[in-house]
PDB file of N, CA and C in Angstrom:
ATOM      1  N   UNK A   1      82.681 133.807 128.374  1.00  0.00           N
ATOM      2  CA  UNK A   1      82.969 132.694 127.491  1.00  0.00           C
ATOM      3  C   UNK A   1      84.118 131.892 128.084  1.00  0.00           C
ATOM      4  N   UNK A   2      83.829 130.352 128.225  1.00  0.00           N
ATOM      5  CA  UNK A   2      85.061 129.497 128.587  1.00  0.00           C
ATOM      6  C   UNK A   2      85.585 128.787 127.136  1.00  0.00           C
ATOM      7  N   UNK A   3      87.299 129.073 127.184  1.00  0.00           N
ATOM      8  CA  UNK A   3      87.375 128.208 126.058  1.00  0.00           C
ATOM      9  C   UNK A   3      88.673 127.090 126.898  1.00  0.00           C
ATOM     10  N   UNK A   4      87.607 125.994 126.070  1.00  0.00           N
ATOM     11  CA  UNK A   4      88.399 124.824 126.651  1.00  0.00           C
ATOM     12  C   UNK A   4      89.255 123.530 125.865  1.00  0.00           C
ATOM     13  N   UNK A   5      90.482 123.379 126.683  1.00  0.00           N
ATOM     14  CA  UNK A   5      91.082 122.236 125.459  1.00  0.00           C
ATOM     15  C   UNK A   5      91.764 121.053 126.797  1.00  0.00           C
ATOM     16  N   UNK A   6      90.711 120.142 126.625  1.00  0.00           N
ATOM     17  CA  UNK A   6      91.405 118.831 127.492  1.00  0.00           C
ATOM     18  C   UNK A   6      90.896 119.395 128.681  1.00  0.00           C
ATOM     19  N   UNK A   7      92.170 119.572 129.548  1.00  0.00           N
ATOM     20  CA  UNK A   7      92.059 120.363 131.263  1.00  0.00           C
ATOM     21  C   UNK A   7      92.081 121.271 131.285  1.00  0.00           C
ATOM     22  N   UNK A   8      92.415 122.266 130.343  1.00  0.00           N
ATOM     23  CA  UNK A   8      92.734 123.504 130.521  1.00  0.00           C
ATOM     24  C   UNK A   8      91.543 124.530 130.338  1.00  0.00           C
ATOM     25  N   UNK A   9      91.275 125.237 131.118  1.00  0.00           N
ATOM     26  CA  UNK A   9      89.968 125.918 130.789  1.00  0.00           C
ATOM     27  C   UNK A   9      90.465 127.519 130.922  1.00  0.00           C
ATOM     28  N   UNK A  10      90.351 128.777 130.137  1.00  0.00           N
ATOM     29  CA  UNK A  10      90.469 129.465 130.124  1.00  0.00           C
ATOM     30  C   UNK A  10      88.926 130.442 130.355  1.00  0.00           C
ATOM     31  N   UNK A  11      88.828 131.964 131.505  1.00  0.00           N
ATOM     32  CA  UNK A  11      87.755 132.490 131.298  1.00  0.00           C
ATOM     33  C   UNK A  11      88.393 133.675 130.469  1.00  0.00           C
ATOM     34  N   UNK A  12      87.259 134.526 128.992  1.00  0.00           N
ATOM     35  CA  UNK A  12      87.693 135.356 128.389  1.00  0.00           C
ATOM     36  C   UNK A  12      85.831 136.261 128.747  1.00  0.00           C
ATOM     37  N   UNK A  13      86.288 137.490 129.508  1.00  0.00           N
ATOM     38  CA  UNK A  13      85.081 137.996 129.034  1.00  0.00           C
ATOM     39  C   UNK A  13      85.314 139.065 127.865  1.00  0.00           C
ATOM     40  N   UNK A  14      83.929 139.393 127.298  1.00  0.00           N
ATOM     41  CA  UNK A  14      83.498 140.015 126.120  1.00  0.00           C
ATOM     42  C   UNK A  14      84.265 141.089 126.196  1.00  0.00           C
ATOM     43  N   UNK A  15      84.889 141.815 125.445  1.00  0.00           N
ATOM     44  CA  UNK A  15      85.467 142.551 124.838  1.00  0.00           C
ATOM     45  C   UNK A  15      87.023 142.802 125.418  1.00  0.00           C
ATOM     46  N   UNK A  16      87.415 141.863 126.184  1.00  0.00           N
ATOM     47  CA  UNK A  16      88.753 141.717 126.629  1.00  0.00           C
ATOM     48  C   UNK A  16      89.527 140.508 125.539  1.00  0.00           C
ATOM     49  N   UNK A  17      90.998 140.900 125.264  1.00  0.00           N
ATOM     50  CA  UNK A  17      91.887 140.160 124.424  1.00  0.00           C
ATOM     51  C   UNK A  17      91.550 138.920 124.720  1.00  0.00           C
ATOM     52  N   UNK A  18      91.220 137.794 123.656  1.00  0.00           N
ATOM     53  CA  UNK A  18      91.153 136.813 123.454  1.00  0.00           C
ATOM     54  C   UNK A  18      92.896 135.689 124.016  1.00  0.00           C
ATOM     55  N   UNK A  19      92.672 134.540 124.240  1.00  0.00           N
ATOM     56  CA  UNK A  19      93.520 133.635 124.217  1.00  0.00           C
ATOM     57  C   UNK A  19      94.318 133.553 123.523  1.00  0.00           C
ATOM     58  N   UNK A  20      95.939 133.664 122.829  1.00  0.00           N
ATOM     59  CA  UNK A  20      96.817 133.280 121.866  1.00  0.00           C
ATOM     60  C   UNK A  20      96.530 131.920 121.589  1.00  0.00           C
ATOM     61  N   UNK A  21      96.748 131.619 120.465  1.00  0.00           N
ATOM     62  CA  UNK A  21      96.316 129.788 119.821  1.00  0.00           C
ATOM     63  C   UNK A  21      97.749 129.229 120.970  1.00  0.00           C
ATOM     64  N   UNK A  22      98.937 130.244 120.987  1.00  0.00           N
ATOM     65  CA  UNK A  22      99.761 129.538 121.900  1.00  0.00           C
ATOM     66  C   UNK A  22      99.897 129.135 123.232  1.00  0.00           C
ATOM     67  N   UNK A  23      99.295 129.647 123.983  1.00  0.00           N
ATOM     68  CA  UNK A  23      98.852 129.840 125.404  1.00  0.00           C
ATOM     69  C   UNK A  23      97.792 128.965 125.649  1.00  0.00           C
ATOM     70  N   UNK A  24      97.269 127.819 124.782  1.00  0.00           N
ATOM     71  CA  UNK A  24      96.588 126.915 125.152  1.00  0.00           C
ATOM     72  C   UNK A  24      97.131 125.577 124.655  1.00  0.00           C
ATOM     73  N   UNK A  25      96.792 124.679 125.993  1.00  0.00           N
ATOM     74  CA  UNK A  25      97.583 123.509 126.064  1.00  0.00           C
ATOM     75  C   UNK A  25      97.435 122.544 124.463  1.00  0.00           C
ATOM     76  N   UNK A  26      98.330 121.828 123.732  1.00  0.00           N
ATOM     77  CA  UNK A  26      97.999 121.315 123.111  1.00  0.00           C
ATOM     78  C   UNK A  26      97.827 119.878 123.651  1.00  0.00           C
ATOM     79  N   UNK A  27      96.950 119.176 122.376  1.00  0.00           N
ATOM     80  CA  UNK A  27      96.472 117.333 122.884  1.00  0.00           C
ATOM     81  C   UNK A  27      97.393 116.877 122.263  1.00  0.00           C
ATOM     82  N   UNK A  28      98.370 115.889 122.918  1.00  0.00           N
ATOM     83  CA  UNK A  28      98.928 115.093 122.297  1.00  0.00           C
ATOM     84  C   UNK A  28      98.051 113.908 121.775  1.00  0.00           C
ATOM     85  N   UNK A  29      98.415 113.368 120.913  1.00  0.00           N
ATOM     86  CA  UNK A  29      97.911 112.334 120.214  1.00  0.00           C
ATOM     87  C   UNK A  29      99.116 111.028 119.545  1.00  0.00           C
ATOM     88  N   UNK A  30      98.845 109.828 120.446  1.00  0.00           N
ATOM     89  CA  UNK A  30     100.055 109.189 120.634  1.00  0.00           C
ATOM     90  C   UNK A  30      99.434 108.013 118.736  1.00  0.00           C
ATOM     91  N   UNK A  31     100.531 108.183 118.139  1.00  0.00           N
ATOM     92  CA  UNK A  31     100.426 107.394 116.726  1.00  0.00           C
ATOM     93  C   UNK A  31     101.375 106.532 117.146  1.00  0.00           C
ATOM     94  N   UNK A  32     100.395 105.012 117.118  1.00  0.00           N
ATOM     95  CA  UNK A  32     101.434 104.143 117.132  1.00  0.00           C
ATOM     96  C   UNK A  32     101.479 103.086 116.091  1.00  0.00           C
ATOM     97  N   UNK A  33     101.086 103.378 114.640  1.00  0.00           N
ATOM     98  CA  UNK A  33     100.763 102.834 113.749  1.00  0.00           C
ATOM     99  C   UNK A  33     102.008 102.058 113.423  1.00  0.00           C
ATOM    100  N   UNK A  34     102.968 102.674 113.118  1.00  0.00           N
ATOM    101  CA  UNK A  34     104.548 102.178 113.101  1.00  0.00           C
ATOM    102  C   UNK A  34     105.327 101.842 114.297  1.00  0.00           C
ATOM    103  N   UNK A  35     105.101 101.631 115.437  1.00  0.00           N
ATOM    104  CA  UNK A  35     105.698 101.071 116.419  1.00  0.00           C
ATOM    105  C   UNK A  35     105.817  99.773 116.720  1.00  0.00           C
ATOM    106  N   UNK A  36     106.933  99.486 116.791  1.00  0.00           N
ATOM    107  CA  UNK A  36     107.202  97.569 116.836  1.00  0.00           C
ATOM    108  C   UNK A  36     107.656  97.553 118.553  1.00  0.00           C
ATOM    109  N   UNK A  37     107.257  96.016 119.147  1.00  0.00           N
ATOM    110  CA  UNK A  37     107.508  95.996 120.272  1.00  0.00           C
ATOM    111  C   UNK A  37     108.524  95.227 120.562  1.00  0.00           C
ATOM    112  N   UNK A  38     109.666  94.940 121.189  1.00  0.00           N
ATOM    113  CA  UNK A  38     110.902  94.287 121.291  1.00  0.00           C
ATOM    114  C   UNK A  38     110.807  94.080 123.265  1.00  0.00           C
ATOM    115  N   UNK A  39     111.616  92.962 123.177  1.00  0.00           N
ATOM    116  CA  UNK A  39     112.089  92.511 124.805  1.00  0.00           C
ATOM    117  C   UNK A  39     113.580  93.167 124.772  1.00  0.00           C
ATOM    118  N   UNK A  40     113.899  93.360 125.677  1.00  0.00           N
ATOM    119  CA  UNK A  40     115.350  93.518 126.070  1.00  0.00           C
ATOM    120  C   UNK A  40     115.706  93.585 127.627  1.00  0.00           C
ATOM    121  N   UNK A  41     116.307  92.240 128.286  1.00  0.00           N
ATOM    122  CA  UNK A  41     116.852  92.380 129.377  1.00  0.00           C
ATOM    123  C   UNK A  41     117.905  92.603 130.071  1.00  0.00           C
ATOM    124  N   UNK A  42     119.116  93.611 128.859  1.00  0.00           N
ATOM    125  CA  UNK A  42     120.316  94.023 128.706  1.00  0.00           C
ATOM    126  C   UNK A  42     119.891  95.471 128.422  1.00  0.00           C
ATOM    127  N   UNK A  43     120.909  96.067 129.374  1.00  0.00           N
ATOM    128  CA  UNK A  43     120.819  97.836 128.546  1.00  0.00           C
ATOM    129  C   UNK A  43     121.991  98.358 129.045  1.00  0.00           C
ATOM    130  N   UNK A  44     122.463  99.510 127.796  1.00  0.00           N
ATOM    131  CA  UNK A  44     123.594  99.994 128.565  1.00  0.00           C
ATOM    132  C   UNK A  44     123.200 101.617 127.990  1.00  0.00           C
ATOM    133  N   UNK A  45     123.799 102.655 128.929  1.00  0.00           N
ATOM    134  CA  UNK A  45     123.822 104.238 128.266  1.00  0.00           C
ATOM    135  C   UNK A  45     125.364 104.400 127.621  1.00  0.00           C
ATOM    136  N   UNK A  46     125.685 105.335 126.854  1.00  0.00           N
ATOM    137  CA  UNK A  46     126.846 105.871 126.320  1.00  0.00           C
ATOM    138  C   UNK A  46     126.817 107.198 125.835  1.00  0.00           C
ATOM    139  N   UNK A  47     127.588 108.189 126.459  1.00  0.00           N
ATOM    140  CA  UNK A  47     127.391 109.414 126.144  1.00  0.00           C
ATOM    141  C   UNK A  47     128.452 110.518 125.055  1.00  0.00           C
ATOM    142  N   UNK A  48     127.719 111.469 124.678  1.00  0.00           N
ATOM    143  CA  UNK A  48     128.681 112.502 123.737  1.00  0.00           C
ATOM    144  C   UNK A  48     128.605 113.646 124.797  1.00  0.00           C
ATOM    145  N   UNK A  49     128.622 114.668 123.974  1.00  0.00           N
ATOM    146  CA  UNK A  49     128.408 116.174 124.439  1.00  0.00           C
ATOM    147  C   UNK A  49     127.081 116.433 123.862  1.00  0.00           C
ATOM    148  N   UNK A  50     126.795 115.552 122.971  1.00  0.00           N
ATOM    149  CA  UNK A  50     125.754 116.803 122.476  1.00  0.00           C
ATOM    150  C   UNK A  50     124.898 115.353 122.733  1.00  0.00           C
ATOM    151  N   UNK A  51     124.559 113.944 122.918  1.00  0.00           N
ATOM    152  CA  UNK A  51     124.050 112.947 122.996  1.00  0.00           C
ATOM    153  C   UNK A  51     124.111 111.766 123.825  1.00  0.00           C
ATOM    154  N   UNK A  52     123.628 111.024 123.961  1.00  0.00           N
ATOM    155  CA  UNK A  52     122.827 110.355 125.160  1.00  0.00           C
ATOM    156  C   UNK A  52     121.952 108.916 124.640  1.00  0.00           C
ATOM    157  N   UNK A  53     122.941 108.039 124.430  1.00  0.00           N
ATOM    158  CA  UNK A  53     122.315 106.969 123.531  1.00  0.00           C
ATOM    159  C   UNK A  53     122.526 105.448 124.733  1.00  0.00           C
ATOM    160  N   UNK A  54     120.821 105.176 124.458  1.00  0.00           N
ATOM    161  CA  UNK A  54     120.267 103.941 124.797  1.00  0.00           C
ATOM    162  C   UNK A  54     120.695 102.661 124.274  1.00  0.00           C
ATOM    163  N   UNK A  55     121.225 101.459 124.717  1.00  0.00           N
ATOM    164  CA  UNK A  55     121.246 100.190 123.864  1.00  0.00           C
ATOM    165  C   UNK A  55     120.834  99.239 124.650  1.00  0.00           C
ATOM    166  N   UNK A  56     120.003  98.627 123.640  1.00  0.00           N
ATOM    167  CA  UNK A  56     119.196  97.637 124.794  1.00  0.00           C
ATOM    168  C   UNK A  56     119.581  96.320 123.680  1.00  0.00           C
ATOM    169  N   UNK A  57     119.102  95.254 124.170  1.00  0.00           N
ATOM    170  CA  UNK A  57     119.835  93.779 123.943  1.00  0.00           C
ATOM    171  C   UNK A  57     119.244  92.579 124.831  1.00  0.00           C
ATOM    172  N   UNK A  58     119.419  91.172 123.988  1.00  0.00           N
ATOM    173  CA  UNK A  58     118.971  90.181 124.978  1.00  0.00           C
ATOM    174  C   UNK A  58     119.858  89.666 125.100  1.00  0.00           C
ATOM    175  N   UNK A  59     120.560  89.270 126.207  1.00  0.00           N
ATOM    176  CA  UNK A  59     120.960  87.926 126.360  1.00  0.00           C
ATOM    177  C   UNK A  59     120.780  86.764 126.757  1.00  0.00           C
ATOM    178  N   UNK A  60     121.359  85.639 126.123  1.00  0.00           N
ATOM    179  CA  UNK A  60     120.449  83.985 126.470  1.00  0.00           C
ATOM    180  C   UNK A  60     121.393  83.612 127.695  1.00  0.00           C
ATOM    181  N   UNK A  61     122.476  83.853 128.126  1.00  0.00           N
ATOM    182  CA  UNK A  61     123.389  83.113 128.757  1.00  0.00           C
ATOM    183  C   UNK A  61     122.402  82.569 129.696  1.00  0.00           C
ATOM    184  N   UNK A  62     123.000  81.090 130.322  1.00  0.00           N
ATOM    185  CA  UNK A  62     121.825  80.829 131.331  1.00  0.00           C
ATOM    186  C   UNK A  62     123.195  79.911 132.484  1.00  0.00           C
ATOM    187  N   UNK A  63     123.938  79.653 131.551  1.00  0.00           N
ATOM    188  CA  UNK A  63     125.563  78.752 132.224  1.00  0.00           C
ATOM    189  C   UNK A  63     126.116  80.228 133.023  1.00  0.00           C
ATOM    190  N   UNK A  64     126.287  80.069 134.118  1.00  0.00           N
ATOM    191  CA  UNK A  64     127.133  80.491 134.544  1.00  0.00           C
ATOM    192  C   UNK A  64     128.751  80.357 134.563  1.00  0.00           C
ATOM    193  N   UNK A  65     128.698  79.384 134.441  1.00  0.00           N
ATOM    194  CA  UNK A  65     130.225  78.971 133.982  1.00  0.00           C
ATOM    195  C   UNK A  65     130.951  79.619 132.806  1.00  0.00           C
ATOM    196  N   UNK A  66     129.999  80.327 132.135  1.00  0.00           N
ATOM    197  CA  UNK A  66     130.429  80.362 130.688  1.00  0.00           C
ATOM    198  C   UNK A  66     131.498  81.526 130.789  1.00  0.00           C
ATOM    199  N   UNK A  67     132.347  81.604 129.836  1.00  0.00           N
ATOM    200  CA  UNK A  67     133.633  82.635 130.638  1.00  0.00           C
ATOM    201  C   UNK A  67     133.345  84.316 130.022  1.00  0.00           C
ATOM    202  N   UNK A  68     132.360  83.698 128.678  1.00  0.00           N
ATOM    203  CA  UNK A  68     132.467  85.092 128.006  1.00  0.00           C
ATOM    204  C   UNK A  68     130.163  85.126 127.550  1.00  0.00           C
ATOM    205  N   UNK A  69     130.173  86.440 127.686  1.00  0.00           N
ATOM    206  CA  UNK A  69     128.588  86.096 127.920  1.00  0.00           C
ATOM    207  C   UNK A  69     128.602  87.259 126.145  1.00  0.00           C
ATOM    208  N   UNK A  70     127.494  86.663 125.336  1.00  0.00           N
ATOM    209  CA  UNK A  70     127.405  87.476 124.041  1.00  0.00           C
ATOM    210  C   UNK A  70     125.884  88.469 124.432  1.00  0.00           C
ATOM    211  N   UNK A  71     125.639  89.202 124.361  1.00  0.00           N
ATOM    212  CA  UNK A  71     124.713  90.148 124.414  1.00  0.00           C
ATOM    213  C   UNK A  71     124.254  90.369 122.535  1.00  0.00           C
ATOM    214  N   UNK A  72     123.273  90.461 122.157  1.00  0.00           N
ATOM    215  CA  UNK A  72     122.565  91.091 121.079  1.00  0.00           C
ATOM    216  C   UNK A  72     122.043  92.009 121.378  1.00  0.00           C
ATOM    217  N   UNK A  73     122.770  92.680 120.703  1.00  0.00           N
ATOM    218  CA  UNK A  73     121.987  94.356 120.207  1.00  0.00           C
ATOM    219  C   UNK A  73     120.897  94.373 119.717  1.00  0.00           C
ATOM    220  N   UNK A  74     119.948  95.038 119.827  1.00  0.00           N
ATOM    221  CA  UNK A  74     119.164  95.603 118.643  1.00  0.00           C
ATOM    222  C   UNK A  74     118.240  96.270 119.231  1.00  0.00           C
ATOM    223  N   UNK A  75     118.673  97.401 119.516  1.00  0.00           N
ATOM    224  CA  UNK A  75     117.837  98.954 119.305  1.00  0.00           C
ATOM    225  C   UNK A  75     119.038  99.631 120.163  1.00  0.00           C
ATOM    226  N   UNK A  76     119.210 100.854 119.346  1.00  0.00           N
ATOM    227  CA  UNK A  76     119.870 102.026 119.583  1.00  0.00           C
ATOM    228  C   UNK A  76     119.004 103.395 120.207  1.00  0.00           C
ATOM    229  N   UNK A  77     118.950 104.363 121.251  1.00  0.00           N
ATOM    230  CA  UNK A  77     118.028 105.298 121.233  1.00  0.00           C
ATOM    231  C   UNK A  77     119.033 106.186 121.449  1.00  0.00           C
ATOM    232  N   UNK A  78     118.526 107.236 120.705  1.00  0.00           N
ATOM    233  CA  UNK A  78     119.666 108.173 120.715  1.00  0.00           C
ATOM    234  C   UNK A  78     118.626 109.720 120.956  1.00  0.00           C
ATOM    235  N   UNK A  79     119.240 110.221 122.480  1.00  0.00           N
ATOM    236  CA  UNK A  79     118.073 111.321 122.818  1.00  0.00           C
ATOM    237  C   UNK A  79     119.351 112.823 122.965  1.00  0.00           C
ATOM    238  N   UNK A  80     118.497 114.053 122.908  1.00  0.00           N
ATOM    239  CA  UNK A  80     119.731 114.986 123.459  1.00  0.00           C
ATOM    240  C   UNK A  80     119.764 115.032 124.916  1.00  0.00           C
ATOM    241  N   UNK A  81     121.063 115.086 125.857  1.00  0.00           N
ATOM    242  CA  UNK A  81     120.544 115.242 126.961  1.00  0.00           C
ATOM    243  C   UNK A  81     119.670 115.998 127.726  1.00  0.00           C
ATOM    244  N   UNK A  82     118.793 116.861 127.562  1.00  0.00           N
ATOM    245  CA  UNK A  82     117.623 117.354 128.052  1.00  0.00           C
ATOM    246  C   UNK A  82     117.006 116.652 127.445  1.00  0.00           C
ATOM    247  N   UNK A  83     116.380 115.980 126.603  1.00  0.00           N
ATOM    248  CA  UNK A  83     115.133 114.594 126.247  1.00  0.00           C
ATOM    249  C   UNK A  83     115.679 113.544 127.102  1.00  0.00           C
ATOM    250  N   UNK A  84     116.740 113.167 127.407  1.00  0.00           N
ATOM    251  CA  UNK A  84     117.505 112.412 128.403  1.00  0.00           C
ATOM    252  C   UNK A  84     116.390 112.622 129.701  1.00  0.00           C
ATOM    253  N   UNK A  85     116.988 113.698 130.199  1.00  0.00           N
ATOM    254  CA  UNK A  85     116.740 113.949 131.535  1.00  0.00           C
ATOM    255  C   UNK A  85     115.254 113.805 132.174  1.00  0.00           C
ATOM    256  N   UNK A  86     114.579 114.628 130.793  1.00  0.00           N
ATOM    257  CA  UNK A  86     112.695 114.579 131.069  1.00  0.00           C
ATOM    258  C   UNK A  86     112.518 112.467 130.959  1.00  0.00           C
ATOM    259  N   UNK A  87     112.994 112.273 130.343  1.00  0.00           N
ATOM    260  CA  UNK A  87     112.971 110.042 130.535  1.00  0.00           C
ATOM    261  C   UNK A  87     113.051 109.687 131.893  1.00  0.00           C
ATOM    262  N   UNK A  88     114.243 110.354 132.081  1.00  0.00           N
ATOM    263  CA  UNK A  88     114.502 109.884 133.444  1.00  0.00           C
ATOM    264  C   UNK A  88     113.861 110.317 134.656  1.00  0.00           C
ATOM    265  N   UNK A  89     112.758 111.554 134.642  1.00  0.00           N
ATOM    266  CA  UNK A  89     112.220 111.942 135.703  1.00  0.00           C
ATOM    267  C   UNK A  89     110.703 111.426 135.228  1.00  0.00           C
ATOM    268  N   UNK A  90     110.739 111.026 134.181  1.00  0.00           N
ATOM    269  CA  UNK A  90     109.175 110.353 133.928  1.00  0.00           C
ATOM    270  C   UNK A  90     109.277 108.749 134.420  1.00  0.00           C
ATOM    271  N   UNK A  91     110.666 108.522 134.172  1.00  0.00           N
ATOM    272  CA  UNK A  91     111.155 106.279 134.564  1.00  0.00           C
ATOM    273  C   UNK A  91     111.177 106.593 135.936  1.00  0.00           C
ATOM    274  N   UNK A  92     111.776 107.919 136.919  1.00  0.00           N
ATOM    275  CA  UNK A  92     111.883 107.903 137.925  1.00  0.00           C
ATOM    276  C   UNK A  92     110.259 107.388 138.628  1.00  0.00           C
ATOM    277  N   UNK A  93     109.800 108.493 138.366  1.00  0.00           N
ATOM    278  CA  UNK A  93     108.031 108.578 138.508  1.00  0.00           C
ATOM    279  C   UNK A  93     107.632 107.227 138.116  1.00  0.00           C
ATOM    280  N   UNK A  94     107.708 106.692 137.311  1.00  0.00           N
ATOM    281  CA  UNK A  94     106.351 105.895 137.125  1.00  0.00           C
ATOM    282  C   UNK A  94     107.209 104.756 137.779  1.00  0.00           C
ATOM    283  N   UNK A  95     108.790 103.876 138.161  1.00  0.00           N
ATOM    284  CA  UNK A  95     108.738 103.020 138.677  1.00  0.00           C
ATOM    285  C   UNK A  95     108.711 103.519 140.213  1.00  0.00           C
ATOM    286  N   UNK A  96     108.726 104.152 140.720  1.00  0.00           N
ATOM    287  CA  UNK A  96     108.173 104.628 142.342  1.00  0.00           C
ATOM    288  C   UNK A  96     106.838 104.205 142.629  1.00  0.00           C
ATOM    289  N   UNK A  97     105.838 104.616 141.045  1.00  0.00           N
ATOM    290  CA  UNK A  97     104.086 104.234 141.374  1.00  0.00           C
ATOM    291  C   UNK A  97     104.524 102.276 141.446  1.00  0.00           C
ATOM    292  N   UNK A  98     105.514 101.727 140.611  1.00  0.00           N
ATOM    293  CA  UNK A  98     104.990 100.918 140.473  1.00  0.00           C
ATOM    294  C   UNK A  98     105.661  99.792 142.129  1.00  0.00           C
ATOM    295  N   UNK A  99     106.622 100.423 142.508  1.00  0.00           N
ATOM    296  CA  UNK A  99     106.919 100.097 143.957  1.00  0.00           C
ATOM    297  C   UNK A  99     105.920 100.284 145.004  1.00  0.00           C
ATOM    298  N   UNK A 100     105.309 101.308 144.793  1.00  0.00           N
ATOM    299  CA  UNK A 100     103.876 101.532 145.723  1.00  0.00           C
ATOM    300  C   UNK A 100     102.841 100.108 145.543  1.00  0.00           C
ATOM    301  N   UNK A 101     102.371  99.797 144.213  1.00  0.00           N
ATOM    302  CA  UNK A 101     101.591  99.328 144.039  1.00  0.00           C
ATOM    303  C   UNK A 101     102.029  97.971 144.401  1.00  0.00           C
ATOM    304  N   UNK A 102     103.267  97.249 144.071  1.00  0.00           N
ATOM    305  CA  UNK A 102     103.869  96.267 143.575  1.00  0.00           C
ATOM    306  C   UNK A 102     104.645  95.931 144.376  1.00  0.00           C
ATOM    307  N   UNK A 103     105.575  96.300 145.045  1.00  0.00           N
ATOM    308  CA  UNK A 103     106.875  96.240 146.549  1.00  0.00           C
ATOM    309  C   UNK A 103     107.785  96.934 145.942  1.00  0.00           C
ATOM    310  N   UNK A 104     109.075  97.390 146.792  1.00  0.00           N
ATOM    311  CA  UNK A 104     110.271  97.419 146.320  1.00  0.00           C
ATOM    312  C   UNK A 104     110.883  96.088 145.008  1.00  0.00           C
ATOM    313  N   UNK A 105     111.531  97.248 144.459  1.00  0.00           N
ATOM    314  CA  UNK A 105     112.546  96.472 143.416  1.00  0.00           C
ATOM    315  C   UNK A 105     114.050  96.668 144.204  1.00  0.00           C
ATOM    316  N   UNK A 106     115.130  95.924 143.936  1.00  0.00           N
ATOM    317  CA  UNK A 106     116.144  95.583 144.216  1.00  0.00           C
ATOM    318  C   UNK A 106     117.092  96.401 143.411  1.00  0.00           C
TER     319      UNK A 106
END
């Protein structure tokens, strides 16, 4: 008997211990019923001990001259640093594919 979920295929023959429900991969299932989409071409990190928070923001400045530049906030992400770290090796990854595909970024 194969039991299968997504990629994961397990062989169990007959009368040997079955699969734990835990030991098989679960499907994520991405809900994006409540998700709003925002621009932001400002970002900054700021850290705790126990946290690791995102702020992203637009700014209009377009004068260079201008002496003082205003940034708008609006969105805060606030991850622990290990949810931190897995971001950053998934942003690592996917902008590398997109340098392959696309050129270097600067």
């Amino acid at each position: 008997m194969t039991t299968k979920n997504d990629d994961v295929s397990t062989d169990v023959k007959a009368g040997e211990g079955a699969v734990p429900p835990e030991a098989v991969a679960s499907k994520i299932i991405w809900n994006d019923s409540n998700m709003t989409s925002k621009y932001a071409n400002v970002s900054n990190v700021a850290t705790t001990s126990d946290e690791v928070m995102f702020l992203f923001g637009t700014s209009t400045a377009w004068n260079s001259a201008q002496k003082d530049v205003v940034v708008n906030l609006s969105d805060r992400i606030i991850m622990t640093p290990s949810a931190a770290k897995r971001f950053q090796q998934v942003l690592t990854r996917t902008l590398e594919e997109y340098e392959k595909k696309f050129g270097q970024l600067d």
